[in-house]
Protein backbone atom coordinates (compact mmCIF):
# COMPACT_ATOMS: atom_id res chain seq x y z
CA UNK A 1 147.50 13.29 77.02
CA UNK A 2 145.72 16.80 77.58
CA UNK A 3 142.14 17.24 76.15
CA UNK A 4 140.59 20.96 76.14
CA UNK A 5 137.08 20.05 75.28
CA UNK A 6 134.25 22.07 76.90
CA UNK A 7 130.68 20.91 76.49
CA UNK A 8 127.79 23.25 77.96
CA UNK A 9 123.97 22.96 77.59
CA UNK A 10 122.35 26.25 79.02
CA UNK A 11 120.56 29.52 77.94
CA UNK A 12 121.43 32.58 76.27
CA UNK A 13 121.78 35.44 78.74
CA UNK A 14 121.31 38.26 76.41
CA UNK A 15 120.73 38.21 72.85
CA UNK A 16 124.10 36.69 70.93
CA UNK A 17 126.21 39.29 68.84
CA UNK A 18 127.40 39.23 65.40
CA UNK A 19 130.41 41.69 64.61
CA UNK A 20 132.71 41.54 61.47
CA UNK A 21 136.38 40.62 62.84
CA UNK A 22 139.80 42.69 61.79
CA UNK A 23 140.21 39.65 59.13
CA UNK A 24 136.34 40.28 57.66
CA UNK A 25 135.63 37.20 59.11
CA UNK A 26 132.05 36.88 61.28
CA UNK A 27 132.32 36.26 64.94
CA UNK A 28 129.39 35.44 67.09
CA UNK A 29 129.50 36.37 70.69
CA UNK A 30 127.31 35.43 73.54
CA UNK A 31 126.55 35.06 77.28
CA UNK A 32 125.98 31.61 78.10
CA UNK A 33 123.78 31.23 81.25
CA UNK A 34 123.94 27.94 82.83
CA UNK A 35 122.24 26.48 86.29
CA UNK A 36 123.09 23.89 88.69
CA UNK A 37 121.05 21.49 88.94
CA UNK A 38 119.77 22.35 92.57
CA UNK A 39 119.80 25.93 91.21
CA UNK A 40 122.44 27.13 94.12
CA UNK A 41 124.96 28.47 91.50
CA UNK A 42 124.31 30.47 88.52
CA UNK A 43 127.24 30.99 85.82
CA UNK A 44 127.58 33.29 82.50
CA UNK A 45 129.90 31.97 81.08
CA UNK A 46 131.15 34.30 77.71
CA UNK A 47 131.29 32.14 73.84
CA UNK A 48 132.93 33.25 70.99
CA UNK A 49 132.58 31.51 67.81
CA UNK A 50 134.45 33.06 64.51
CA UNK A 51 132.06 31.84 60.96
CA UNK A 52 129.35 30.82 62.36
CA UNK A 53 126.75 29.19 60.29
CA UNK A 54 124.51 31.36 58.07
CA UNK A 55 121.39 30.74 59.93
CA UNK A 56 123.23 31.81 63.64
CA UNK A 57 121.73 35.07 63.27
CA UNK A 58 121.25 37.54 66.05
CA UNK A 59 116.81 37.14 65.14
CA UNK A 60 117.44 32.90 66.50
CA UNK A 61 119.91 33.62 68.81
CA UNK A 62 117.18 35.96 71.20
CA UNK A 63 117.47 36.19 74.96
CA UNK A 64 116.34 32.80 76.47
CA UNK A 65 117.13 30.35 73.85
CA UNK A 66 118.77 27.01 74.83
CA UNK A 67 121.57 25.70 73.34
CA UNK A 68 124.12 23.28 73.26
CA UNK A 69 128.39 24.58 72.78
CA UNK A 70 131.57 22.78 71.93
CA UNK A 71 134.51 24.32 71.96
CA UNK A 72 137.59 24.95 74.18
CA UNK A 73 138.12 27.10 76.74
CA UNK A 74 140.78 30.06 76.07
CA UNK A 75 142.10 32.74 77.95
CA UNK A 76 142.14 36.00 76.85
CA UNK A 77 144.90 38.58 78.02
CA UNK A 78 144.19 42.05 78.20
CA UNK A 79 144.81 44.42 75.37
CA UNK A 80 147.33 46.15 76.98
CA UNK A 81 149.57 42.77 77.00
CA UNK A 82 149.50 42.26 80.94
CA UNK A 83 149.22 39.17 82.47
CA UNK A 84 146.97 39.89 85.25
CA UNK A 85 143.16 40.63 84.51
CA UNK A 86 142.80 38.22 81.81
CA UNK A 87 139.42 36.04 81.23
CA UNK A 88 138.25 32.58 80.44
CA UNK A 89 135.81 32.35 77.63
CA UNK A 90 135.07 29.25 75.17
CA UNK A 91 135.90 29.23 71.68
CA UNK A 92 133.46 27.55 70.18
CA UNK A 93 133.32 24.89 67.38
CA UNK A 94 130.06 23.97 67.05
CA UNK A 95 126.67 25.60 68.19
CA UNK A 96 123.06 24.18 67.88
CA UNK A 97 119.47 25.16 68.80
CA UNK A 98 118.12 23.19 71.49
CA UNK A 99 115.48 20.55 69.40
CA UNK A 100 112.67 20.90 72.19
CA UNK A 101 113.17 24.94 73.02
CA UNK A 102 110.72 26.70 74.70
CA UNK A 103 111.07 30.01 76.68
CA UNK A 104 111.82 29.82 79.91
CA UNK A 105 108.67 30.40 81.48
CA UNK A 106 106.73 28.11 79.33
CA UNK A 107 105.67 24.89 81.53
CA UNK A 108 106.28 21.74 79.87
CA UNK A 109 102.77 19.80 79.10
């Protein structure tokens, strides 16, 4: 059996965006930043999420806010049809706010 579930925890790298799709339908788009743990690697990793809930907005989805993403990962081709060039993103499912967020460089007490 094949699964395509992705789970990520990590921070947003820019502020998310909300455009209105070809269908009229909202789609949320954002740039996922996560860290290994030993903080060797650093990854944006691109989410796309069509109807997102009312209170996604682009004012709670700011620069530096953690969250939690399930989805699947897809593969977009280019516009042009070709094969070659194409990128990985997640389509996401489901998107929450991190319960315990704090910016960044806020130390925990």
């Amino acid at each position: 059996m094949d699964n395509n579930l992705t789970l990520i925890n990590g921070r947003l790298a820019v502020p998310a965006m909300i455009d209105i799709g070809e269908d009229g339908a909202r789609v949320l788009r954002a740039l996922v930043l996560v860290r290994s743990e030993k903080r060797r690697r650093v990854d944006v990793i691109p989410v796309r999420m069509t109807d997102p809930a009312a209170d996604m907005t682009p004012e709670a989805l700011d620069a530096g806010r953690r969250l939690f993403i399930a989805g699947a990962l897809l593969r977009r081709c280019r516009p042009d049809g070709s094969e070659s060039g194409g990128r990985l993103e997640v389509a996401a499912d489901s998107i929450a706010l991190h319960p315990d967020d704090r910016p960044p460089s806020t130390p925990l007490a």
